[in-house]
N, C-alpha and C. Protein backbone atom coordinates (compact mmCIF):
# COMPACT_ATOMS: atom_id res chain seq x y z
N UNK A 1 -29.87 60.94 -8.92
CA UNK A 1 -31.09 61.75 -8.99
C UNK A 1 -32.31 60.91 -8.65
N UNK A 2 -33.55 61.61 -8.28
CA UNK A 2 -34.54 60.95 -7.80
C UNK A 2 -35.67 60.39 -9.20
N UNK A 3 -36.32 59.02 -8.86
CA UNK A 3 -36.91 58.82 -10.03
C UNK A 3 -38.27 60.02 -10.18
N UNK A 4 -38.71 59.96 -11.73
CA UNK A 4 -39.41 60.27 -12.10
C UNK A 4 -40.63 60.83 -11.12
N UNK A 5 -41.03 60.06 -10.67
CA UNK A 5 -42.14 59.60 -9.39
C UNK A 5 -42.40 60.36 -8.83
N UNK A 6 -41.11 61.46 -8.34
CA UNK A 6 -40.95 61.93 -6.99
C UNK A 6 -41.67 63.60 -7.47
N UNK A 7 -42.74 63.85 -6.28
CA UNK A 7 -43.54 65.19 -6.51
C UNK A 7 -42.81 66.64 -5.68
N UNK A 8 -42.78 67.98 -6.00
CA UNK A 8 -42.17 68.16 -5.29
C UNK A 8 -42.87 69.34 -5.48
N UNK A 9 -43.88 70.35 -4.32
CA UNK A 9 -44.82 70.96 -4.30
C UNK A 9 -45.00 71.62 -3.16
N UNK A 10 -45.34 73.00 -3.88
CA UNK A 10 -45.11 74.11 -2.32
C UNK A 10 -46.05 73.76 -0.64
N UNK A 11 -45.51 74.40 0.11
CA UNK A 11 -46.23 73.98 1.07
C UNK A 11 -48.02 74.49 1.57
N UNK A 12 -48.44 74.12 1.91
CA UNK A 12 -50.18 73.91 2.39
C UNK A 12 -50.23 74.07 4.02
N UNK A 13 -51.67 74.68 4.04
CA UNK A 13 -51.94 75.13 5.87
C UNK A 13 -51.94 73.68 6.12
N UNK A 14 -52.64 72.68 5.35
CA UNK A 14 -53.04 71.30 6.09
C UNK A 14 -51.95 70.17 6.55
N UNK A 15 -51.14 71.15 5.68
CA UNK A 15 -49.60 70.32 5.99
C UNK A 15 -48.99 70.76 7.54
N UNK A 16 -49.31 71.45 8.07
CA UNK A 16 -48.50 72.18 9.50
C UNK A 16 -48.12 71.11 10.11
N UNK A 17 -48.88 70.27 10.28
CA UNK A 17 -48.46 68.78 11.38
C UNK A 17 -47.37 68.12 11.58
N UNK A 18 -47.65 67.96 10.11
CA UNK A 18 -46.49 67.22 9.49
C UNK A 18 -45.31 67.79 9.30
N UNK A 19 -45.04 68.74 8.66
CA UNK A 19 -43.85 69.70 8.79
C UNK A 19 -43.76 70.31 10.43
N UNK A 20 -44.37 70.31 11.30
CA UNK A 20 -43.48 70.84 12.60
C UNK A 20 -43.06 69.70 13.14
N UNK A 21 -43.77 68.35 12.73
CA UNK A 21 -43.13 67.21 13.35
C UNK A 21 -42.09 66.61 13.06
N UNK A 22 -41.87 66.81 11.59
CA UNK A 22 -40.87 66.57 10.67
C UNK A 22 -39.24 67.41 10.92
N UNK A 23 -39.59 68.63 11.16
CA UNK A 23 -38.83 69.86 11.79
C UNK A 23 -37.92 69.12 12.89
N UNK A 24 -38.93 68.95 14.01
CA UNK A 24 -38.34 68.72 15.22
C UNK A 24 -37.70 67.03 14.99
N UNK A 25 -38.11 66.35 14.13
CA UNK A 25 -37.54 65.43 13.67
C UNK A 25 -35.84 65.49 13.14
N UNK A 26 -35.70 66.38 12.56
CA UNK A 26 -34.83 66.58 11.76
C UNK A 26 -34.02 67.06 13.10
N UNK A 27 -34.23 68.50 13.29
CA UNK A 27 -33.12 68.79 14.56
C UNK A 27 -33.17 67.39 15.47
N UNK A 28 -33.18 66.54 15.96
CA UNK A 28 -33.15 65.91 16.59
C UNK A 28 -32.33 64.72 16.03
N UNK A 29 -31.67 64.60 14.84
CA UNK A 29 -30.87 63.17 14.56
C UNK A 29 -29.92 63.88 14.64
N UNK A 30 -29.14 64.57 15.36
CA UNK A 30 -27.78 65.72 15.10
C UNK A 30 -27.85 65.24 16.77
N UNK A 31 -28.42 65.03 17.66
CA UNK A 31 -28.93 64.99 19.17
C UNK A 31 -28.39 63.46 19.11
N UNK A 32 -29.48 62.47 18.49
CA UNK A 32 -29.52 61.48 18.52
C UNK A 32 -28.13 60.85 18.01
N UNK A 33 -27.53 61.10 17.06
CA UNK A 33 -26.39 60.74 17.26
C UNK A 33 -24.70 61.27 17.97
N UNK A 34 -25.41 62.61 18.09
CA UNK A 34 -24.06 62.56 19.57
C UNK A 34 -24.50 61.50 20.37
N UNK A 35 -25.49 61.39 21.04
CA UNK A 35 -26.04 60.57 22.05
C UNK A 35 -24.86 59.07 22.07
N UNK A 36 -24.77 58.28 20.65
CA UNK A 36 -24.37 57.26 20.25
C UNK A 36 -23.13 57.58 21.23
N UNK A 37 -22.46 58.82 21.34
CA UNK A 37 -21.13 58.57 21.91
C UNK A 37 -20.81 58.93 23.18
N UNK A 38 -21.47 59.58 23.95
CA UNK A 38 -21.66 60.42 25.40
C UNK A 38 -22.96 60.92 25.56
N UNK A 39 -23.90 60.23 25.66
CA UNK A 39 -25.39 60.72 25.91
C UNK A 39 -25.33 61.80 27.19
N UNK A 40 -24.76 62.09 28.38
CA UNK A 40 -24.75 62.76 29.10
C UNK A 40 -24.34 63.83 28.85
N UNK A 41 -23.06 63.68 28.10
CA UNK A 41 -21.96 65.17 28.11
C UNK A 41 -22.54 66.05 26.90
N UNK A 42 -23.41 65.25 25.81
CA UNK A 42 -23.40 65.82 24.50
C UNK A 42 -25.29 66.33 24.28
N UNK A 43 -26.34 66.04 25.64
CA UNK A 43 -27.36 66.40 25.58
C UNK A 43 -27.40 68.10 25.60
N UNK A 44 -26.81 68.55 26.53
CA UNK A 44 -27.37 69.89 26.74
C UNK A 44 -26.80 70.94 25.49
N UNK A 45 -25.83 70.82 24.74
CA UNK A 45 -25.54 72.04 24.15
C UNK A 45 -26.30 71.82 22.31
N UNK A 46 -26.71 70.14 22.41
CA UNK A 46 -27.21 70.22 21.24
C UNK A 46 -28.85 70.08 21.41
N UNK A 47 -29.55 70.04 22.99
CA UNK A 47 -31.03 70.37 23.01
C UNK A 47 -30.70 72.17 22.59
N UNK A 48 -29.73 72.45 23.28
CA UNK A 48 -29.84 73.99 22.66
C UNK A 48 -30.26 74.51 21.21
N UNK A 49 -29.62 73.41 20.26
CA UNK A 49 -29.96 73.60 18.93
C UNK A 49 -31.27 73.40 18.78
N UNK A 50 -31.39 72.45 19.75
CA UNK A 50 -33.03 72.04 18.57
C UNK A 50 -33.95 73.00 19.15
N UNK A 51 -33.92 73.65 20.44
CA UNK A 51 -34.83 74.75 20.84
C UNK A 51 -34.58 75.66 19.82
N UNK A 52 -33.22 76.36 19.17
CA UNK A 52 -33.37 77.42 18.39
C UNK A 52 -33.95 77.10 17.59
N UNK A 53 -33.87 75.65 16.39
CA UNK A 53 -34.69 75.36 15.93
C UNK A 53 -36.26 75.47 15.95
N UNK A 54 -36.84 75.12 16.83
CA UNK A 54 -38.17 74.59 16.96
C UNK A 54 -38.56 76.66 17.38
N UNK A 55 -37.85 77.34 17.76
CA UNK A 55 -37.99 78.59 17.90
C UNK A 55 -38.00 79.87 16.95
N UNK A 56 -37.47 78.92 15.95
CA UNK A 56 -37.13 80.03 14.50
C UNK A 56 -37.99 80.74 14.30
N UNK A 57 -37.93 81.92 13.78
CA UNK A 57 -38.92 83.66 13.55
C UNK A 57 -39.54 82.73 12.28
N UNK A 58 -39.61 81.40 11.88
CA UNK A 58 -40.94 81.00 10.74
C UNK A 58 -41.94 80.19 11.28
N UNK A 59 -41.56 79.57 12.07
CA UNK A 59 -42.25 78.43 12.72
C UNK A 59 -43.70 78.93 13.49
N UNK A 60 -43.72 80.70 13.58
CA UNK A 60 -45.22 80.65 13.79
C UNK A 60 -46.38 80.97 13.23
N UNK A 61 -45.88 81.37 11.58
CA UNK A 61 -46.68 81.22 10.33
C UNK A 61 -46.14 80.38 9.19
N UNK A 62 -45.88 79.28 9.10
CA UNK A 62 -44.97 79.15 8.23
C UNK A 62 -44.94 79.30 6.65
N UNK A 63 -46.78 79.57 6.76
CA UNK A 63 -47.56 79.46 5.10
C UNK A 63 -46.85 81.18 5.20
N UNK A 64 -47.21 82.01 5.94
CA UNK A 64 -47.34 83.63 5.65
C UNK A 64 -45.71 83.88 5.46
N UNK A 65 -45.00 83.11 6.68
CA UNK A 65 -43.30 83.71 6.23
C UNK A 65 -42.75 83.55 5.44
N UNK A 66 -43.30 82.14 4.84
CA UNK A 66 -42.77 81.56 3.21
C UNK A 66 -42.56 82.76 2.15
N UNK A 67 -44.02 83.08 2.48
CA UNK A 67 -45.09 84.12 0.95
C UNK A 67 -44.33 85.61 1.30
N UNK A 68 -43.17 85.81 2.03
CA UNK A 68 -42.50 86.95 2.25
C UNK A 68 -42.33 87.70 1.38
N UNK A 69 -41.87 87.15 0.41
CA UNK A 69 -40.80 87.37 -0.93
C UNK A 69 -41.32 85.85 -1.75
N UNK A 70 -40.72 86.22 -2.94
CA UNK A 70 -41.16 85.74 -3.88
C UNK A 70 -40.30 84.53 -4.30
N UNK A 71 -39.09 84.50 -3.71
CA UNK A 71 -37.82 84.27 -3.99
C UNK A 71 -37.96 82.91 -2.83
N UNK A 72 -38.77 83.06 -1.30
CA UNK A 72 -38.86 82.39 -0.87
C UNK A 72 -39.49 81.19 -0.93
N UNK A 73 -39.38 80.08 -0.28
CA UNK A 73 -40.31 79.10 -0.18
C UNK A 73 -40.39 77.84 0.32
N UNK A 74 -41.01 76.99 0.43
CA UNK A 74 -40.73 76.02 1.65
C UNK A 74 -41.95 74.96 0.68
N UNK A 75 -40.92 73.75 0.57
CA UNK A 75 -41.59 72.53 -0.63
C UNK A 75 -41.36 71.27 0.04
N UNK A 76 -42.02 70.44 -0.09
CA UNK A 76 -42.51 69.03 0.05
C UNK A 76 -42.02 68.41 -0.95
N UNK A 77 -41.94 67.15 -0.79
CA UNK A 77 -41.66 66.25 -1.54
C UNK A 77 -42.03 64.78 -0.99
N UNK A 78 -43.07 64.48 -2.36
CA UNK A 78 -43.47 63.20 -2.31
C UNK A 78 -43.12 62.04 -3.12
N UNK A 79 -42.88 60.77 -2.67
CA UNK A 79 -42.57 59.72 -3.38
C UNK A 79 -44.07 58.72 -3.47
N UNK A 80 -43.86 58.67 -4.84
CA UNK A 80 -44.89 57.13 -4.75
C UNK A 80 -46.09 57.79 -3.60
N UNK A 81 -46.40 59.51 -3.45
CA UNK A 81 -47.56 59.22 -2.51
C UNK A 81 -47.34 59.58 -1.23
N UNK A 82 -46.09 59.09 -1.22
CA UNK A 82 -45.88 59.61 0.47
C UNK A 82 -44.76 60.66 0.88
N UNK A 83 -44.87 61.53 1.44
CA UNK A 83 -43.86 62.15 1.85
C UNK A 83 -42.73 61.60 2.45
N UNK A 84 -41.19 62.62 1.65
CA UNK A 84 -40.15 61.57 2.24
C UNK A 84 -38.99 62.81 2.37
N UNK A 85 -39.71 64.31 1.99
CA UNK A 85 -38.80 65.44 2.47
C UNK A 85 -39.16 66.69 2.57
N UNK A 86 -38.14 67.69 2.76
CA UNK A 86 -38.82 69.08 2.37
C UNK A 86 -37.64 70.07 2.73
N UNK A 87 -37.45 71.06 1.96
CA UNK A 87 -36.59 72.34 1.89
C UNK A 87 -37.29 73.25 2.38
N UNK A 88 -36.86 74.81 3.09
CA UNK A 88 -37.33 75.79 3.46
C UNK A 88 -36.07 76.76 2.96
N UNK A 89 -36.46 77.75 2.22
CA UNK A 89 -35.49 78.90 1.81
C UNK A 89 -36.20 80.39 1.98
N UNK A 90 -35.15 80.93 2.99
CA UNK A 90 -35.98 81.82 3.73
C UNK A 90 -34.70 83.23 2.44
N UNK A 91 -35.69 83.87 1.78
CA UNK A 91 -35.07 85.13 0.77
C UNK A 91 -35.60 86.59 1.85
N UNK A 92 -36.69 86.37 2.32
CA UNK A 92 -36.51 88.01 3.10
C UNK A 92 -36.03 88.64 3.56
N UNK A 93 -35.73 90.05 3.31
CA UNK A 93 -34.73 90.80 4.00
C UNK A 93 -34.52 90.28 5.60
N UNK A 94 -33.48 90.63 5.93
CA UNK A 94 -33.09 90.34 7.74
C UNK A 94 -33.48 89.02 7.40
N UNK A 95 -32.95 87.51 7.38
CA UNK A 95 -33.80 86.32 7.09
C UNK A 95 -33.31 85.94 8.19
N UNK A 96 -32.14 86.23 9.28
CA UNK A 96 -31.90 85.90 10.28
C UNK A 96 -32.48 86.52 11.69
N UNK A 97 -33.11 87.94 11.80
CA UNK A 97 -34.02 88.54 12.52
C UNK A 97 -35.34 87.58 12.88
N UNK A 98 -35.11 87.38 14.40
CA UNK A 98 -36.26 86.96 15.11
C UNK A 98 -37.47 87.38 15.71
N UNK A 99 -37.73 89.08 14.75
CA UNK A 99 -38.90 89.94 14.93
C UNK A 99 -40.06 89.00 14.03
N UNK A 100 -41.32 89.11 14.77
CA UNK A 100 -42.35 88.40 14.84
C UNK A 100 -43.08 89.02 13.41
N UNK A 101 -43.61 88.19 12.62
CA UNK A 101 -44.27 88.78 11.09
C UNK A 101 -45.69 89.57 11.92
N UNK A 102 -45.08 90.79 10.69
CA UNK A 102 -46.72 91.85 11.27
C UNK A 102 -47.71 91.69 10.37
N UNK A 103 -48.83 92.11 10.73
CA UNK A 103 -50.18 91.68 9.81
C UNK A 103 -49.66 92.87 8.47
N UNK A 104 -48.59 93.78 8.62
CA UNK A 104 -48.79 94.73 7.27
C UNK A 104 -47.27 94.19 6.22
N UNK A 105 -46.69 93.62 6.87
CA UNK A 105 -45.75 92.80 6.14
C UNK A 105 -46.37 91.25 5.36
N UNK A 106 -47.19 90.97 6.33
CA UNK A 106 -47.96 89.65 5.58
C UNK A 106 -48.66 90.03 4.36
N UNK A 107 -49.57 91.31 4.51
CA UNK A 107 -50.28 91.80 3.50
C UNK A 107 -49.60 92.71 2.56
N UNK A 108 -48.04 93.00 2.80
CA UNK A 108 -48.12 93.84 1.29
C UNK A 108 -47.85 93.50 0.58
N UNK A 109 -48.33 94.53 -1.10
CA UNK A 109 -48.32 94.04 -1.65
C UNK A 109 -47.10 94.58 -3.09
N UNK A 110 -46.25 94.68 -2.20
CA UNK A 110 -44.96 95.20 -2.77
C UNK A 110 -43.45 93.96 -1.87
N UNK A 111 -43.46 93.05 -2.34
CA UNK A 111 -42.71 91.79 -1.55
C UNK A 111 -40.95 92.67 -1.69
N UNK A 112 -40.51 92.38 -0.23
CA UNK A 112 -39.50 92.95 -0.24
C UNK A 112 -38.27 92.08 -0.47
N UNK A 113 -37.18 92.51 -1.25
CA UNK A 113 -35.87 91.76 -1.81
C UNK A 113 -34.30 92.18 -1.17
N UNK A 114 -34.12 90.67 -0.88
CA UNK A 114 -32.89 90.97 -0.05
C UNK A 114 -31.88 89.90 -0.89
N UNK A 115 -30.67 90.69 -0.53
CA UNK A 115 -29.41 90.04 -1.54
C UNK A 115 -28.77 88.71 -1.20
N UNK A 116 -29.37 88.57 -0.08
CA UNK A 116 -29.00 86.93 0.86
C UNK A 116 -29.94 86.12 1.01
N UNK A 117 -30.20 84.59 0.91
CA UNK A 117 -30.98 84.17 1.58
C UNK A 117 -30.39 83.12 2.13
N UNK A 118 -31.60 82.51 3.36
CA UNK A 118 -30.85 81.47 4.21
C UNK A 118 -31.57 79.93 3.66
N UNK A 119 -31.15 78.54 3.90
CA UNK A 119 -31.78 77.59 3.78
C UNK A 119 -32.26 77.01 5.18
N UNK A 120 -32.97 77.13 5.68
CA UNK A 120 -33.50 77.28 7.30
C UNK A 120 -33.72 75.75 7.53
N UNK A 121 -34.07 75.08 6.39
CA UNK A 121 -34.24 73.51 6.85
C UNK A 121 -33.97 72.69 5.84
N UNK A 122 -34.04 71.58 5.66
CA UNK A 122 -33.89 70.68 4.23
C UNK A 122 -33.77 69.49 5.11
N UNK A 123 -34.74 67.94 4.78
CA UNK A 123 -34.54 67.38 5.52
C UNK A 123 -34.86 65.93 4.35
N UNK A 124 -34.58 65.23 4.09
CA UNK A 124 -35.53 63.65 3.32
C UNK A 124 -35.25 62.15 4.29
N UNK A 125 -36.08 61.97 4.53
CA UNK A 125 -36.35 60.45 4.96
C UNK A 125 -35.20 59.67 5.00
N UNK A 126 -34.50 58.83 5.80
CA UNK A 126 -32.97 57.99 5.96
C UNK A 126 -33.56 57.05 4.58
N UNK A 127 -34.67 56.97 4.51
CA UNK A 127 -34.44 55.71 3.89
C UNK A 127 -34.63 55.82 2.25
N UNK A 128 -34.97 57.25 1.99
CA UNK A 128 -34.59 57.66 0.81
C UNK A 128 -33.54 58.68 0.51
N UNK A 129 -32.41 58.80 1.40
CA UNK A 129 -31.68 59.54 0.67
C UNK A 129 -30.61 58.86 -0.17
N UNK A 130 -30.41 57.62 -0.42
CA UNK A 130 -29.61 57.38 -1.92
C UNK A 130 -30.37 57.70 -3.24
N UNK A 131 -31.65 58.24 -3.01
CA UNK A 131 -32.32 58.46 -4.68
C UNK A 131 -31.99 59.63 -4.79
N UNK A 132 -31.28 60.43 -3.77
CA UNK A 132 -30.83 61.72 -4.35
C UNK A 132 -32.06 62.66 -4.20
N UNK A 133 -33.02 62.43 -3.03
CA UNK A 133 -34.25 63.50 -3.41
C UNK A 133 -33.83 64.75 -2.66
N UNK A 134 -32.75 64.56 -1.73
CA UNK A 134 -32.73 65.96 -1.31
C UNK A 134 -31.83 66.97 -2.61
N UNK A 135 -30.93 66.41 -3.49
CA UNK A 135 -30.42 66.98 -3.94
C UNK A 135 -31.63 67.83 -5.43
N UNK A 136 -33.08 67.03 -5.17
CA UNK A 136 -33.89 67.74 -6.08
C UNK A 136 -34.29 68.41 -6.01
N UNK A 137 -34.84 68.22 -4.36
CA UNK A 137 -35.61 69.68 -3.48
C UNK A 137 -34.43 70.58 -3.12
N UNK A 138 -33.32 70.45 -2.81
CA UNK A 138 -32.33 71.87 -2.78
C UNK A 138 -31.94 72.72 -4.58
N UNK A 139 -32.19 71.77 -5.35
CA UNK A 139 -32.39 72.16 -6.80
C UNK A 139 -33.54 73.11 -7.60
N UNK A 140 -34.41 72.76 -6.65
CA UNK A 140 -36.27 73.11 -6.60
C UNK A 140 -35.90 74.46 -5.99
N UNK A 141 -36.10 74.38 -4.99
CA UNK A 141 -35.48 75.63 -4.00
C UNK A 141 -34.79 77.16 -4.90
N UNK A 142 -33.52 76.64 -5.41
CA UNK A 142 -32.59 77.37 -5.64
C UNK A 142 -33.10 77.82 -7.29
N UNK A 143 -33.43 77.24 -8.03
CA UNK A 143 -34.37 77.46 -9.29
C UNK A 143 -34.92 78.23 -9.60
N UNK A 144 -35.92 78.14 -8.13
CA UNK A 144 -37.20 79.16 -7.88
C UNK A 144 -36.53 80.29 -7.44
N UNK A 145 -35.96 80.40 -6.17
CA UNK A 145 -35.31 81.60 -5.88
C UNK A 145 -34.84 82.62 -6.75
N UNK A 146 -33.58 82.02 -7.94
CA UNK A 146 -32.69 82.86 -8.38
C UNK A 146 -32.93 83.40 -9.35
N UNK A 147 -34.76 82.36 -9.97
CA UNK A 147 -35.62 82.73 -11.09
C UNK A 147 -36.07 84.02 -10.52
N UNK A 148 -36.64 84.02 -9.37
CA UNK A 148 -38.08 85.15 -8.82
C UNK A 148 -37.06 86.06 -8.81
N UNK A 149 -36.01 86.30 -8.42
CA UNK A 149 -35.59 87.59 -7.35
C UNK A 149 -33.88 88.26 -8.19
N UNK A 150 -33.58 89.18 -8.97
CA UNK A 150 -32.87 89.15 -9.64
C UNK A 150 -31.83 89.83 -8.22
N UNK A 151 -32.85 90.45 -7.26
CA UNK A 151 -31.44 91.10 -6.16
C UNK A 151 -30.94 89.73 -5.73
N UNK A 152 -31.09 88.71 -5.84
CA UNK A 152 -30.67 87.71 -4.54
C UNK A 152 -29.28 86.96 -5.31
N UNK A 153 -28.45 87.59 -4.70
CA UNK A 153 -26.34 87.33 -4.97
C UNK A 153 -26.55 85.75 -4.34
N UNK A 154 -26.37 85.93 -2.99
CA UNK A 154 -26.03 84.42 -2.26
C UNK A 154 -26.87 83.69 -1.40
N UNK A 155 -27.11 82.45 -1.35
CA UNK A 155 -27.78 81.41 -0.60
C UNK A 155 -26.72 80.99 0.17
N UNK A 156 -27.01 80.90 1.84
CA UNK A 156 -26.43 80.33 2.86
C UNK A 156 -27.09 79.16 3.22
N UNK A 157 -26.19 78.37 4.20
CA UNK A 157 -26.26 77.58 4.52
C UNK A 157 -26.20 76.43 5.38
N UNK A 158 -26.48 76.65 6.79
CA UNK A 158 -25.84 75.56 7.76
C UNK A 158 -25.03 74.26 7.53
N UNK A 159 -24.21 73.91 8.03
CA UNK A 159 -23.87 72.83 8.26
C UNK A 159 -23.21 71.99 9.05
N UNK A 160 -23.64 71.07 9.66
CA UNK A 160 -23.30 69.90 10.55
C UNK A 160 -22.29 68.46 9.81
N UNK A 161 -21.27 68.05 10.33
CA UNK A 161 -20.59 66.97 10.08
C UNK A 161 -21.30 65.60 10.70
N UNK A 162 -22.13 65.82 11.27
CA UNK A 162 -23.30 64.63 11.99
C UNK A 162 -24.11 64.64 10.60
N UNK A 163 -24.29 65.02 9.50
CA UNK A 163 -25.47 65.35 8.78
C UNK A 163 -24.93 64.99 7.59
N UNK A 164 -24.18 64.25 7.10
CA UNK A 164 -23.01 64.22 5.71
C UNK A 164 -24.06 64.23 4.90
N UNK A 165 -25.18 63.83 4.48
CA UNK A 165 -26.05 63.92 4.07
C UNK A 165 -26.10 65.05 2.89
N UNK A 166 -26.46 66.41 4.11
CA UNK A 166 -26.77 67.39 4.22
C UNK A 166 -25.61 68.12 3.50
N UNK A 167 -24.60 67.92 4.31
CA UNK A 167 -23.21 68.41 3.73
C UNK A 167 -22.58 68.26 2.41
N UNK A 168 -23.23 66.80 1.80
CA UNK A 168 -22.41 66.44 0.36
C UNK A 168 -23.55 67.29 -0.64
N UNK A 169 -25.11 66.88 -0.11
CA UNK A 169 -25.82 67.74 -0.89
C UNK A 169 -25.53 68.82 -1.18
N UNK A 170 -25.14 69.67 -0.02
CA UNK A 170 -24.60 71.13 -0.38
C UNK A 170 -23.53 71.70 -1.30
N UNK A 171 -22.70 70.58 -0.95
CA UNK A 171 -21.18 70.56 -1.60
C UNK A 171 -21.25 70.14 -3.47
N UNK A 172 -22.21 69.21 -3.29
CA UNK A 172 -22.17 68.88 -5.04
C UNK A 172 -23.45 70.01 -5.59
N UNK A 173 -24.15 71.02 -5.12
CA UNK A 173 -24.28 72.01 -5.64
C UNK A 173 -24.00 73.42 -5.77
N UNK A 174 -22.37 73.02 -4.92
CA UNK A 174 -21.11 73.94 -5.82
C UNK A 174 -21.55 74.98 -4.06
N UNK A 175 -22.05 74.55 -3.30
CA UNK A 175 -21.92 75.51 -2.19
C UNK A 175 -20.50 75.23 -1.48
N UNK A 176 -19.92 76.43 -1.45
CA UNK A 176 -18.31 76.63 -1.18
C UNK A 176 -18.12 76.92 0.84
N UNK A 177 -17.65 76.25 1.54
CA UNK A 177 -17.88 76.51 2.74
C UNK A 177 -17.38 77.82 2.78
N UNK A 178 -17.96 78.69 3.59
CA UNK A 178 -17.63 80.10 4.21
C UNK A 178 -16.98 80.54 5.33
N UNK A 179 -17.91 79.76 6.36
CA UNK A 179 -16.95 79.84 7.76
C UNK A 179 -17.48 78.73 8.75
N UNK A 180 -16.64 78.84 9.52
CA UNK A 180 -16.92 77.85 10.74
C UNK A 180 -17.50 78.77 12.02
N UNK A 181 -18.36 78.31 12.42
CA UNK A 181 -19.05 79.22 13.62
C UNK A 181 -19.21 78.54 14.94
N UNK A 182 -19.25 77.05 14.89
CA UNK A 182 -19.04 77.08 16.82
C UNK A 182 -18.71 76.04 16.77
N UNK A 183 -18.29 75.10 17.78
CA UNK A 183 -17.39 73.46 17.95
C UNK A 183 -18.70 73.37 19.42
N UNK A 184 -19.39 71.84 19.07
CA UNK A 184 -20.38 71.39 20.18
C UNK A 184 -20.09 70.48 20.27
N UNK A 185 -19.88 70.01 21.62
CA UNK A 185 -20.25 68.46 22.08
C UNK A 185 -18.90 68.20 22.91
N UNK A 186 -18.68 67.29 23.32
CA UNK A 186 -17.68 66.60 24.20
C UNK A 186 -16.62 66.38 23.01
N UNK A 187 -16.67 66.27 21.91
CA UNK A 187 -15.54 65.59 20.55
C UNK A 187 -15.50 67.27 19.65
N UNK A 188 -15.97 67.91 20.27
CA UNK A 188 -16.05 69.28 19.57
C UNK A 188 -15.73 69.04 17.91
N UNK A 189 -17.10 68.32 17.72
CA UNK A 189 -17.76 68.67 16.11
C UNK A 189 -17.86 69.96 15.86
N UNK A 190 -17.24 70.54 14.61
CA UNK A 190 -17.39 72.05 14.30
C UNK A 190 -18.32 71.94 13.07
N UNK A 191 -19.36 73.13 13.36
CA UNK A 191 -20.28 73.53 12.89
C UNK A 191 -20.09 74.54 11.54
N UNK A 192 -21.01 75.21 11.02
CA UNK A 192 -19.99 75.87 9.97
C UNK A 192 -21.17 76.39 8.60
N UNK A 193 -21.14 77.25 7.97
CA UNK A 193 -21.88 78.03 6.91
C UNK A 193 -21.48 78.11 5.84
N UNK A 194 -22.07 77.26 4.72
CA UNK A 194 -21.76 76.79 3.23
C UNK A 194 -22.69 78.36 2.99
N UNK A 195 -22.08 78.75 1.17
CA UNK A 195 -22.80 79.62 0.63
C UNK A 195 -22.60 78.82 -0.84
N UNK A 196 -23.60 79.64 -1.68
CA UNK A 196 -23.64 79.74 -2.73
C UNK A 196 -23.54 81.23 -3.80
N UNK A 197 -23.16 81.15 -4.79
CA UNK A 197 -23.02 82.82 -5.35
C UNK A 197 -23.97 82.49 -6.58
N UNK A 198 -24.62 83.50 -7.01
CA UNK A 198 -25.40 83.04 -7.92
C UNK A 198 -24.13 83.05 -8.90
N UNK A 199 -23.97 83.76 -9.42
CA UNK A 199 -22.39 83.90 -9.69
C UNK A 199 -22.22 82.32 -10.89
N UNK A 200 -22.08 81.46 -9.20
CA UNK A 200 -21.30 80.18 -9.48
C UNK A 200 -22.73 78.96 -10.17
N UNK A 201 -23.93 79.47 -8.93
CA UNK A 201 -25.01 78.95 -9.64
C UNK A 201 -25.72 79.13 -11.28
N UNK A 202 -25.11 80.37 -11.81
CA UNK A 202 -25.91 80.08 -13.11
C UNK A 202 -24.49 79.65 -14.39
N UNK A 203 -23.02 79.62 -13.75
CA UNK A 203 -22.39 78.97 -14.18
C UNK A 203 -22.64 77.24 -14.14
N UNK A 204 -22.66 76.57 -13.16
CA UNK A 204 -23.65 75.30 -12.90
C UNK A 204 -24.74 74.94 -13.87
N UNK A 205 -25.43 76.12 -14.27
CA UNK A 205 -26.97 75.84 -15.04
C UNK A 205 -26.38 76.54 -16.58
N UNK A 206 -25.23 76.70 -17.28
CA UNK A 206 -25.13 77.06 -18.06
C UNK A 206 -25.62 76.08 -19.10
């Protein structure tokens, strides 16, 4: 677990910079290390990822798509001062729909609840992930969610075998893999969708 120290606090307009840079950061070490093994053969199908990435239906409000639902939200995390991560948990209905947020969905004031949500990003610094901070901010995340929103059954989840990281985090908070969805690269790494049930999550928090 992460020490004491570590702040972990919703996201801010002044923050945009930093989180889209951070973003494209993140999709990009999944790139960077195919690269390690066939930089030619293994560029094009994983720039594909990081365009969907950097393209996602949040990335062009990210304060307003957060504030969807109540259930949603997208947190920072600081060490000692400095930023060293951040989660995004997308709870709005359709959370996979790439229709553009309307000015009357931003403003109402009746937040709509959907029984799924997705984890759209989660990322901490190489050089702090033995303190365990991602496993605080996916803890943060899931807390908030399953507190706000009594419709919300299951949290999904991407996952990459380039990312073990990512993967054990998921795994030691009881997210059960679901399915496998595509094989990329020249060594055909398979890709694949962890869930969670609340179910299993408030057994976990008993």
């Amino acid at each position: 677990m992460a020490e004491l120290d570590a702040h972990i606090r919703p996201l801010k307009v002044s923050d945009d910079k930093l989180v889209r840079f951070t973003i494209g950061k993140a999709a990009m070490e999944s790139l960077a290390i195919a690269n390690r093994r066939d930089d030619r053969l293994n560029r094009p199908e994983f720039e594909k990822l990081v365009q969907d990435v950097l393209r996602g239906p949040d990335m062009s409000d990210m304060v307003a798509y957060y504030s969807r639902s109540p259930a949603s939200g997208f947190y920072l995390c600081e060490y000692g001062g400095l930023f060293v991560g951040l989660v995004g948990l997308d709870a709005a209905p359709q959370p996979s729909s790439t229709a553009p947020i309307t000015t009357d969905v931003k403003n109402s004031s009746k937040p709509a609840a959907s029984s799924i949500a997705i984890i759209r990003h989660i990322y901490v610094d190489e050089a702090y992930r033995s303190t365990g901070i991602q496993e605080d901010l996916l803890a943060h995340a899931l807390r908030v969610a399953f507190g706000a929103e009594p419709a919300l059954q299951v949290v999904e989840a991407p996952e990459s075998p380039l990312l073990p990281y990512v993967s054990n985090c998921l795994e030691d908070a009881s997210f059960g893999r679901q399915e496998n969805t595509q094989k990329i690269g020249v060594f055909g790494w398979q890709l694949g969708v962890r869930s969670l049930k609340r179910a299993d999550w408030e057994k976990k928090h008993e």
